[in-house]
PDB file of N, CA and C in Angstrom:
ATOM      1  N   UNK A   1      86.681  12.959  15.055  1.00  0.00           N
ATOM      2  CA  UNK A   1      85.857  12.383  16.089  1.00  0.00           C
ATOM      3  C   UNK A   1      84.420  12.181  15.603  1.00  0.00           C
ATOM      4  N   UNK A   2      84.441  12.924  14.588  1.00  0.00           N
ATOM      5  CA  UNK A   2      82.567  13.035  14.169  1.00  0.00           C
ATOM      6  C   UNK A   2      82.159  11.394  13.608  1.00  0.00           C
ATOM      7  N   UNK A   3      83.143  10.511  12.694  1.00  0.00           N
ATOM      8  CA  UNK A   3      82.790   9.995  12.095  1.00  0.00           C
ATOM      9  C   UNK A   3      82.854   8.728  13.217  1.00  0.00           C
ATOM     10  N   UNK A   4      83.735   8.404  14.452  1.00  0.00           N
ATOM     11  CA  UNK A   4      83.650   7.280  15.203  1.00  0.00           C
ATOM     12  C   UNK A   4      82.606   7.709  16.241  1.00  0.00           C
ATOM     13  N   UNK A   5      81.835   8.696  16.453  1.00  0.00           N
ATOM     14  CA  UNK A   5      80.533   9.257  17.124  1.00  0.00           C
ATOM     15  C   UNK A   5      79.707   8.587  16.228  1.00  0.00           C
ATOM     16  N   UNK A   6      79.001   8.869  15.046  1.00  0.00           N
ATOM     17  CA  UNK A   6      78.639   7.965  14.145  1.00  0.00           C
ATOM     18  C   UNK A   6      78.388   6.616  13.997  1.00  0.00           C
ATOM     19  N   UNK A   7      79.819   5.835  13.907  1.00  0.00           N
ATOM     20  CA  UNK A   7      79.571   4.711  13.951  1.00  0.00           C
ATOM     21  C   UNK A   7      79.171   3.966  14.956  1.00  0.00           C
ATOM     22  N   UNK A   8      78.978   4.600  16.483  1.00  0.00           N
ATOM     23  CA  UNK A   8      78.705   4.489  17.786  1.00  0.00           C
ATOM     24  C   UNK A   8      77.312   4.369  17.285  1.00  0.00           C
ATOM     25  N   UNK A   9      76.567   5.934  17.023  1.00  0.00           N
ATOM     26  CA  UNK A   9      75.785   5.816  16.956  1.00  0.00           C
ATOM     27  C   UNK A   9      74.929   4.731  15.936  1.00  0.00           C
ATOM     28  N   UNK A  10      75.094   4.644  14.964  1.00  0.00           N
ATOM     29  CA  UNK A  10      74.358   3.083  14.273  1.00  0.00           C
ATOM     30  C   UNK A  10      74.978   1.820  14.804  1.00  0.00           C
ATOM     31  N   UNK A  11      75.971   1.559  15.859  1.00  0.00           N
ATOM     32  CA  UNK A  11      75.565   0.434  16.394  1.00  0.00           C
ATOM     33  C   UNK A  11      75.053   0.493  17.645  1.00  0.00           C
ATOM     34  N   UNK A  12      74.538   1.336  17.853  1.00  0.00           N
ATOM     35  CA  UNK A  12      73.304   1.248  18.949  1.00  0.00           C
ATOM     36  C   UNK A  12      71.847   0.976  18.768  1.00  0.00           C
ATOM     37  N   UNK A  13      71.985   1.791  17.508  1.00  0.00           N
ATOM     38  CA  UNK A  13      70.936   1.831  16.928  1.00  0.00           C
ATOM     39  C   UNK A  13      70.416   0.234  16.327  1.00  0.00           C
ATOM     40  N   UNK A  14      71.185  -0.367  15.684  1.00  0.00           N
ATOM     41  CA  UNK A  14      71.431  -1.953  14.850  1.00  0.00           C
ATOM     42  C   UNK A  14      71.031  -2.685  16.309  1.00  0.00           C
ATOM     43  N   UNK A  15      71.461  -2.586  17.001  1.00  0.00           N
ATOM     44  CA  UNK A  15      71.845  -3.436  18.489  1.00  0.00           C
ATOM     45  C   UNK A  15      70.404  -3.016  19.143  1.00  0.00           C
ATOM     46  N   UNK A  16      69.324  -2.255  18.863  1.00  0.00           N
ATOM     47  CA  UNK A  16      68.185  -1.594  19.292  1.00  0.00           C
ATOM     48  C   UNK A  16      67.178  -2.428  18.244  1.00  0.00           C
ATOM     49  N   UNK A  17      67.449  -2.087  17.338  1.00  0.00           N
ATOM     50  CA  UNK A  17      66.174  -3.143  16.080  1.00  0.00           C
ATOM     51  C   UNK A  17      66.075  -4.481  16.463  1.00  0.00           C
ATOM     52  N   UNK A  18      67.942  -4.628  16.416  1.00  0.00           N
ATOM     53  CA  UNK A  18      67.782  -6.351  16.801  1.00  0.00           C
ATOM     54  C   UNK A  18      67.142  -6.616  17.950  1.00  0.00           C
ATOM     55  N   UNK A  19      67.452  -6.192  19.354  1.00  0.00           N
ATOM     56  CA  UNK A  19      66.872  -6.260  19.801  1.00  0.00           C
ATOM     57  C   UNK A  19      64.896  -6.622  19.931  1.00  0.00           C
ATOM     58  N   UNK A  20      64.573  -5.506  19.600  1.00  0.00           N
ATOM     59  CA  UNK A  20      62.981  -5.181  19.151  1.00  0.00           C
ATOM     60  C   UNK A  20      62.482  -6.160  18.364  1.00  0.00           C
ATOM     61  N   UNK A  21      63.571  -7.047  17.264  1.00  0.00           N
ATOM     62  CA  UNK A  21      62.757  -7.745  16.727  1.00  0.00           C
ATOM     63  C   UNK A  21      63.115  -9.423  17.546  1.00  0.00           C
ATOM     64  N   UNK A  22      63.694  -9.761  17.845  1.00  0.00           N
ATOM     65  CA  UNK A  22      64.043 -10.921  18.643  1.00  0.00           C
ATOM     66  C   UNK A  22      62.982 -10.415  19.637  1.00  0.00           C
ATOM     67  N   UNK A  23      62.686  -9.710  20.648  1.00  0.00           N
ATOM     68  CA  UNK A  23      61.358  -9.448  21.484  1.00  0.00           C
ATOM     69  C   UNK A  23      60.202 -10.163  20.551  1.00  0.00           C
ATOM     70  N   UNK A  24      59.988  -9.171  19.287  1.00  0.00           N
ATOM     71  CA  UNK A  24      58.454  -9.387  18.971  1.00  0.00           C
ATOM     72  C   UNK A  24      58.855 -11.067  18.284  1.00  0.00           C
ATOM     73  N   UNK A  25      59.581 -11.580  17.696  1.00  0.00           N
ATOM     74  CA  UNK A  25      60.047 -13.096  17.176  1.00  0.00           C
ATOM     75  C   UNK A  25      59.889 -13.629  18.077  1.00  0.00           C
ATOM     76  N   UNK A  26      60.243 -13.412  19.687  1.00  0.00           N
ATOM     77  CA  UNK A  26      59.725 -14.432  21.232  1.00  0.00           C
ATOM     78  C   UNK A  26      58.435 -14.621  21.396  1.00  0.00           C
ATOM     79  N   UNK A  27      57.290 -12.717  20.935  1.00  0.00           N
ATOM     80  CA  UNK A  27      55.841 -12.946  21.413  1.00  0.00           C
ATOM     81  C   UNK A  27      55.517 -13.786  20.105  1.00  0.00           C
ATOM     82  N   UNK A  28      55.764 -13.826  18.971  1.00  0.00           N
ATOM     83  CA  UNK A  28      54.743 -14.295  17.880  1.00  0.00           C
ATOM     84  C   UNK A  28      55.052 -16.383  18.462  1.00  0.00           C
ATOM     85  N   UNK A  29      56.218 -16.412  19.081  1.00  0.00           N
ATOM     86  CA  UNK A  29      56.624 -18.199  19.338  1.00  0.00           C
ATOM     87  C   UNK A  29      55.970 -18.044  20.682  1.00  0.00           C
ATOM     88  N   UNK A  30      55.691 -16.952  21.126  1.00  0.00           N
ATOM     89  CA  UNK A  30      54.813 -17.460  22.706  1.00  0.00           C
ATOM     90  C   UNK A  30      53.483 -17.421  22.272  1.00  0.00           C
ATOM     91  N   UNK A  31      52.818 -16.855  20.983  1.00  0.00           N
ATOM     92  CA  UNK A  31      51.642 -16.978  20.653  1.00  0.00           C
ATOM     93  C   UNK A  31      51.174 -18.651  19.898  1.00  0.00           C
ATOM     94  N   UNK A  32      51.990 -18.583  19.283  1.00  0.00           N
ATOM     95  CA  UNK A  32      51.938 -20.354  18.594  1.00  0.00           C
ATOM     96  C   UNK A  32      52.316 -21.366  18.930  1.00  0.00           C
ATOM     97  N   UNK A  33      53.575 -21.173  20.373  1.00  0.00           N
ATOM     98  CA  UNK A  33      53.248 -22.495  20.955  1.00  0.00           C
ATOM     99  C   UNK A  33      52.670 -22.425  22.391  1.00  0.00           C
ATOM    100  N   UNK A  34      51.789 -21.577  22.831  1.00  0.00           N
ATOM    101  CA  UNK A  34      51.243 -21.282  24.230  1.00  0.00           C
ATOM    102  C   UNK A  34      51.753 -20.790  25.237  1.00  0.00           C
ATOM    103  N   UNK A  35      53.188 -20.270  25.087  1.00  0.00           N
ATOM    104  CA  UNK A  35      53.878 -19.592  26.249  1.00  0.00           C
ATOM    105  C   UNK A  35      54.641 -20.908  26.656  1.00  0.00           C
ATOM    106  N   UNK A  36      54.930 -22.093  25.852  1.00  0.00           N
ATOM    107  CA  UNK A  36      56.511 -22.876  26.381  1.00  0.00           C
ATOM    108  C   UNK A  36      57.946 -22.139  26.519  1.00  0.00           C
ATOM    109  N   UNK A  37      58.467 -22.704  27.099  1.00  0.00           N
ATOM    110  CA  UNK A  37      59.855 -22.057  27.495  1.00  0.00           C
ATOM    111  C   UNK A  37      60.647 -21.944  26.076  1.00  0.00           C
ATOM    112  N   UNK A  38      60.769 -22.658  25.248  1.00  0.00           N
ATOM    113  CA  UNK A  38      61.564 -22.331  23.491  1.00  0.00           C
ATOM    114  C   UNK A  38      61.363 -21.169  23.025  1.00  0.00           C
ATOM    115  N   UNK A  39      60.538 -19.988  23.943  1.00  0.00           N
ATOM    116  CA  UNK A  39      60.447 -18.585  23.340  1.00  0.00           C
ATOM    117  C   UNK A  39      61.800 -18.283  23.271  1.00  0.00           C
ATOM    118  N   UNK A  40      62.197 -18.187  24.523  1.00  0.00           N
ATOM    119  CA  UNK A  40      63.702 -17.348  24.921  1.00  0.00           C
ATOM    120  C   UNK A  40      64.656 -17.787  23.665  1.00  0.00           C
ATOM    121  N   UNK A  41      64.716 -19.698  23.681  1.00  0.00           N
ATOM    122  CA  UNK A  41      65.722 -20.192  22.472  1.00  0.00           C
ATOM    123  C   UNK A  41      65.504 -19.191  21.173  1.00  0.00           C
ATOM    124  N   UNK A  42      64.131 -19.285  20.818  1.00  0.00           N
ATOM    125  CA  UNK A  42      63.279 -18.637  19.423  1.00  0.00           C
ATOM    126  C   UNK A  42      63.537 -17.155  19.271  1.00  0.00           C
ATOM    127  N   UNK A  43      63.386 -16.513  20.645  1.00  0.00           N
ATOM    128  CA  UNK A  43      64.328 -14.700  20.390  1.00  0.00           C
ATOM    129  C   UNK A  43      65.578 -14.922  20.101  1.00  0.00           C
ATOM    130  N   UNK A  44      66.327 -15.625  21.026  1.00  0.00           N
ATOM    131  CA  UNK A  44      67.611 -15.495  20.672  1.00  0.00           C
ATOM    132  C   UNK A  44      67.926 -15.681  19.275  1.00  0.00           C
ATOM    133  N   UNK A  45      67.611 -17.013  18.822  1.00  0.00           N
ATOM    134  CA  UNK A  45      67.767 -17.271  17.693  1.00  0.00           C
ATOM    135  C   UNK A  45      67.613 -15.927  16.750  1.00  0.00           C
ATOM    136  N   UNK A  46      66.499 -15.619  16.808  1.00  0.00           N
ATOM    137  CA  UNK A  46      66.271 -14.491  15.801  1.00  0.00           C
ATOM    138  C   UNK A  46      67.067 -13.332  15.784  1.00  0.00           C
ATOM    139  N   UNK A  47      67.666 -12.850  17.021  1.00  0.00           N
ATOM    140  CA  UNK A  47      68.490 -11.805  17.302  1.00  0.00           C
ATOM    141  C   UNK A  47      70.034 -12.116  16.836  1.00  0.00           C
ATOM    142  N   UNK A  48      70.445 -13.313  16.812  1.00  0.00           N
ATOM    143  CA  UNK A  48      71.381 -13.941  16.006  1.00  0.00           C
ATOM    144  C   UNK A  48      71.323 -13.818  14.368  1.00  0.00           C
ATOM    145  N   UNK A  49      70.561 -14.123  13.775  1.00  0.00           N
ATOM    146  CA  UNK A  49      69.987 -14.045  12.498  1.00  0.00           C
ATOM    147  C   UNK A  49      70.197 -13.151  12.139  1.00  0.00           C
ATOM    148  N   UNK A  50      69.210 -12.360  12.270  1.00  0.00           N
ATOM    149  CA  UNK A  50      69.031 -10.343  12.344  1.00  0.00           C
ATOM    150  C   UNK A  50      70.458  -9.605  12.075  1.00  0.00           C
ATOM    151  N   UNK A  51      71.600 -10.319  13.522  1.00  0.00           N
ATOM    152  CA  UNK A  51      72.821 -10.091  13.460  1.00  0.00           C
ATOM    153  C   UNK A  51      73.576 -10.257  12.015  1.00  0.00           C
ATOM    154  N   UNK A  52      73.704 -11.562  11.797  1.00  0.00           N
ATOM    155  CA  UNK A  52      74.239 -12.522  11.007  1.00  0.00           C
ATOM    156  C   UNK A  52      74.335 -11.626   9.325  1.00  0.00           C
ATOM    157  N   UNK A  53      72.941 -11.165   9.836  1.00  0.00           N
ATOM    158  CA  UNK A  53      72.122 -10.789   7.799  1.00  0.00           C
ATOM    159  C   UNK A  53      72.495  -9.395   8.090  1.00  0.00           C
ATOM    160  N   UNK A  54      72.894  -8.244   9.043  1.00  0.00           N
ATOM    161  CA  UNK A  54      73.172  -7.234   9.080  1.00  0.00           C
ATOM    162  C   UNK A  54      74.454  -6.936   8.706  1.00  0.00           C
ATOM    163  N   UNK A  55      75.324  -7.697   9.067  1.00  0.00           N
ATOM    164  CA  UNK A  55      76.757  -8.108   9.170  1.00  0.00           C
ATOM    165  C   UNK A  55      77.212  -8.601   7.547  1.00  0.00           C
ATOM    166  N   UNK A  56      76.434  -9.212   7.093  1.00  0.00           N
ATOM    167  CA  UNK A  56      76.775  -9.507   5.983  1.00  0.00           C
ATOM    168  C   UNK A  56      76.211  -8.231   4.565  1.00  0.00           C
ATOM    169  N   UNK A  57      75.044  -7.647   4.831  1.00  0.00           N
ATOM    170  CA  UNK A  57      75.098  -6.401   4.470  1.00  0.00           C
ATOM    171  C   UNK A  57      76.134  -5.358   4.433  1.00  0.00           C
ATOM    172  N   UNK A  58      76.515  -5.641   5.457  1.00  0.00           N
ATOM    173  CA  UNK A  58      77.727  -4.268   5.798  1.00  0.00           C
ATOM    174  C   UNK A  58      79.112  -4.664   5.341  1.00  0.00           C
ATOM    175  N   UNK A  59      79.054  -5.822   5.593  1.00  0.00           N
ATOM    176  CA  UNK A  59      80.483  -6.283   4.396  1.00  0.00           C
ATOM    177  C   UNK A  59      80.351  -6.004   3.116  1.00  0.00           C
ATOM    178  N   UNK A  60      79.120  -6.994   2.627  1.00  0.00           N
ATOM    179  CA  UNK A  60      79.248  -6.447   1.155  1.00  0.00           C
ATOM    180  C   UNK A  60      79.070  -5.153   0.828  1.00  0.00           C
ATOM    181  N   UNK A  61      78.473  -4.036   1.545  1.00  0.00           N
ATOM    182  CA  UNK A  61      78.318  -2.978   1.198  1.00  0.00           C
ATOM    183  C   UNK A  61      80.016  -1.644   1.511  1.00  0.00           C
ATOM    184  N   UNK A  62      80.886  -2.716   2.179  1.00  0.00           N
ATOM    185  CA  UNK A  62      82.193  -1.812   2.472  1.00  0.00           C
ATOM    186  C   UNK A  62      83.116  -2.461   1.328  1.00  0.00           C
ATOM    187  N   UNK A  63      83.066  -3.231   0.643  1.00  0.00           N
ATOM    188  CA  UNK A  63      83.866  -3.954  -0.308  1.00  0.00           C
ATOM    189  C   UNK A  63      84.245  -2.893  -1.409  1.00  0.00           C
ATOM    190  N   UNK A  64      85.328  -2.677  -1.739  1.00  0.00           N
ATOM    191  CA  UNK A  64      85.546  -1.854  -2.590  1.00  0.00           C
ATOM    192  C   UNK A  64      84.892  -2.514  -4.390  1.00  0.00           C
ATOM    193  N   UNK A  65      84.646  -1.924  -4.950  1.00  0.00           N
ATOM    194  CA  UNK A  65      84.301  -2.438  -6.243  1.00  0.00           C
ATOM    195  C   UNK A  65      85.219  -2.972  -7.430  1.00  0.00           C
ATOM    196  N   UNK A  66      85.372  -3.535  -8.190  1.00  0.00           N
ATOM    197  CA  UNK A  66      86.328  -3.879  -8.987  1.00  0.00           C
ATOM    198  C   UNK A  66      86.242  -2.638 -10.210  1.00  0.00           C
ATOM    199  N   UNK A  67      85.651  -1.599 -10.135  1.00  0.00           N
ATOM    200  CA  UNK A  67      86.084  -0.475 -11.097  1.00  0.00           C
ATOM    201  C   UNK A  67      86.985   0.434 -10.341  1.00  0.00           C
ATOM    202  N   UNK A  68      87.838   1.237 -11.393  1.00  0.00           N
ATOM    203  CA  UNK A  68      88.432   2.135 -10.659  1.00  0.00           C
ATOM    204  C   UNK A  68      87.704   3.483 -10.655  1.00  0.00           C
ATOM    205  N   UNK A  69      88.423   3.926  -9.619  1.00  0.00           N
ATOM    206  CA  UNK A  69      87.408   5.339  -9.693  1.00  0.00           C
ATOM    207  C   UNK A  69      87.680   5.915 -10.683  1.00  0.00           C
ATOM    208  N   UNK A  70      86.707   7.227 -11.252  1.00  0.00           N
ATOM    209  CA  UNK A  70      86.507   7.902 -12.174  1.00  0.00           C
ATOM    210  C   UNK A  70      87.106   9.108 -12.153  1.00  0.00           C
TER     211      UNK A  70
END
């Protein structure tokens, strides 16, 4: 049970950054284009991204290696 507690816990955690940074990616597009409505598009977007590049980290990083173990 310890290790699917775990993986709970870092995707809350992943799902918390992304979050946080799609927020601050909305204020820096509500700062440069004056508070138009394309913020919301511009977080999302980024929280997608964030996703996208996390996801692909974690694949390549579960891939077994082409050596055998030692």
């Amino acid at each position: 049970m310890g290790p699917t507690v775990r993986l709970y816990y870092d995707t809350v955690v992943a799902i918390a950054l992304m979050a946080v940074f799609a927020i601050v990616c909305g204020f820096v597009a509500a700062v440069i284009t004056g508070g138009s409505p394309p913020n919301f598009t511009i977080a999302g977007i980024a929280f997608l991204l964030a996703g996208a590049v996390w996801f692909f980290r974690l694949w390549r990083n579960s891939q077994a290696s082409g050596h055998p173990p030692a």
